[in-house]
Protein backbone atom coordinates (compact mmCIF):
# COMPACT_ATOMS: atom_id res chain seq x y z
CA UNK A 1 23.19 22.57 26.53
CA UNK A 2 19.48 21.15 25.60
CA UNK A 3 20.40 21.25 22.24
CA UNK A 4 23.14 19.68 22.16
CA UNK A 5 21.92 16.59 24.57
CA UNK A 6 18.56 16.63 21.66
CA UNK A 7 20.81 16.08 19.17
CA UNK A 8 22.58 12.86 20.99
CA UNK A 9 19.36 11.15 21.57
CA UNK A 10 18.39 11.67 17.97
CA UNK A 11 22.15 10.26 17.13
CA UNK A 12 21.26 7.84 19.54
CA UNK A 13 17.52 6.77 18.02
CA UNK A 14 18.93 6.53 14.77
CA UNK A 15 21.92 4.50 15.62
CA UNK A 16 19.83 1.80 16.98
CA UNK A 17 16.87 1.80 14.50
CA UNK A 18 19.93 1.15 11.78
CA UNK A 19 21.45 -0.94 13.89
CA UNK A 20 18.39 -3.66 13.64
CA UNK A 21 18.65 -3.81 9.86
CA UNK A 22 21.05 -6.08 9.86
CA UNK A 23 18.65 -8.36 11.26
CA UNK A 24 16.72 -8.30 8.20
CA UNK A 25 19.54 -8.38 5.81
CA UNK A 26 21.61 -11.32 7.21
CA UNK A 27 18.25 -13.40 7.94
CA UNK A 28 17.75 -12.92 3.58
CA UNK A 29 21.57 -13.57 3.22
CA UNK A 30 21.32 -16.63 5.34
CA UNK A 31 18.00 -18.68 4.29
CA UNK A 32 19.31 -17.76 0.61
CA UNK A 33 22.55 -19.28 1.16
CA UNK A 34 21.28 -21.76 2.84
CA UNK A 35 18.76 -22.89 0.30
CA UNK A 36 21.51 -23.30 -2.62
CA UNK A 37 23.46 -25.18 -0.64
CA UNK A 38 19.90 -27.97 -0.27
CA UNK A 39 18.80 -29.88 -3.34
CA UNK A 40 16.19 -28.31 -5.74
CA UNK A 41 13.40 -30.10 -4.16
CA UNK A 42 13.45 -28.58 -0.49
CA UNK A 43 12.77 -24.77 -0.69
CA UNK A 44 13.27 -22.56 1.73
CA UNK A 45 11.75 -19.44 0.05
CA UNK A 46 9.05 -18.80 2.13
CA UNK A 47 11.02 -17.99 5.17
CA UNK A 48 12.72 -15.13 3.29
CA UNK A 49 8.37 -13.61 4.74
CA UNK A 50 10.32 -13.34 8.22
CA UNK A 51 12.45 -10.70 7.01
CA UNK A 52 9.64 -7.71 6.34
CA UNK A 53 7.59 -8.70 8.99
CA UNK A 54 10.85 -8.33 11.25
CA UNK A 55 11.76 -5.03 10.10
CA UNK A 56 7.70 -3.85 10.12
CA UNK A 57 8.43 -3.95 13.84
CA UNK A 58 10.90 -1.43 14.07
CA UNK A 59 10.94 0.37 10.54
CA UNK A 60 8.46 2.66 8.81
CA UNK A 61 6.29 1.11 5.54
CA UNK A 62 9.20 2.38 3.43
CA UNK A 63 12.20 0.56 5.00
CA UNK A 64 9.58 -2.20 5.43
CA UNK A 65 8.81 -2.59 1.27
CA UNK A 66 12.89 -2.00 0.57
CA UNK A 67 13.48 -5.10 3.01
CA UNK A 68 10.18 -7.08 0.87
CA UNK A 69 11.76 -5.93 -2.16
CA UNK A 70 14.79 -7.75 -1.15
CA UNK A 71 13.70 -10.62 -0.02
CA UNK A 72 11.65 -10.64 -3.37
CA UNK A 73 14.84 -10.51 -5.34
CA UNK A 74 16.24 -13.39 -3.29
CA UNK A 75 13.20 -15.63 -4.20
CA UNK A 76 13.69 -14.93 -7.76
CA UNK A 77 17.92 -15.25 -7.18
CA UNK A 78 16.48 -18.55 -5.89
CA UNK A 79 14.35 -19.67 -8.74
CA UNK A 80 16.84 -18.54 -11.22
CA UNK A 81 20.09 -20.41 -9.79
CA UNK A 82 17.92 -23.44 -9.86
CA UNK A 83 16.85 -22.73 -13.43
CA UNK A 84 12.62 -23.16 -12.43
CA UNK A 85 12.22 -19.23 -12.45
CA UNK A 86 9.37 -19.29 -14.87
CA UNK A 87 8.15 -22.66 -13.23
CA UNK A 88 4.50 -21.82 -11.33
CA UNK A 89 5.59 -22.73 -8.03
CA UNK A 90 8.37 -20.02 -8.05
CA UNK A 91 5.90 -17.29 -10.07
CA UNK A 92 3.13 -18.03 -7.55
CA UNK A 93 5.71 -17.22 -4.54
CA UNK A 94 7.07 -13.61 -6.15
CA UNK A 95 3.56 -12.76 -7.10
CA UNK A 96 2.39 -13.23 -4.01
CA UNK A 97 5.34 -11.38 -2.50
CA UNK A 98 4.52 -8.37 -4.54
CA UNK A 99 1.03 -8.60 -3.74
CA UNK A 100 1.09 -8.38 0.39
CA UNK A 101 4.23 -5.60 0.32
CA UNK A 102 2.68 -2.60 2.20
């Protein structure tokens, strides 16, 4: 019977550990929406930081970077829908996400 009520909790730990990714994931989905729907010159790319440092509180460094590396891709989705992806602003931003990933 302790085996079986070990096994819940771990069901249980990794349920709700899961369960707080979409946290991450809708916050990206959101501010990236979001920021196509504003004109070019208000950018909302730098909130896409929240995301990581969200998940860093619940997640190991490896969930952590995948969540980065997503909000990375949305900063260059970003720069690319609004045609300035090679611009320096937009460079300086995903280099600098790359740079502080764990």
């Amino acid at each position: 019977m302790e085996a079986g009520h070990g096994l819940a909790g771990v069901r249980q730990v990794w349920q709700s550990s899961h369960a707080l990714l979409v946290i991450p994931i809708v916050l990206i989905a959101v501010i990236t929406a979001v920021d196509q729907l504003l004109p070019a010159d208000i950018q909302l790319g730098p909130l896409l930081v929240i995301a990581p440092a969200i998940t860093a509180s619940f997640a190991g460094p490896r969930l952590t970077g995948l969540i980065g590396l997503l909000a990375v891709a949305a900063q260059a989705y970003t720069g690319w829908h609004f045609g300035v992806l090679s611009s320096r602003n937009v460079m300086v931003q995903i280099l600098a996400w790359q740079c502080c990933q764990p």
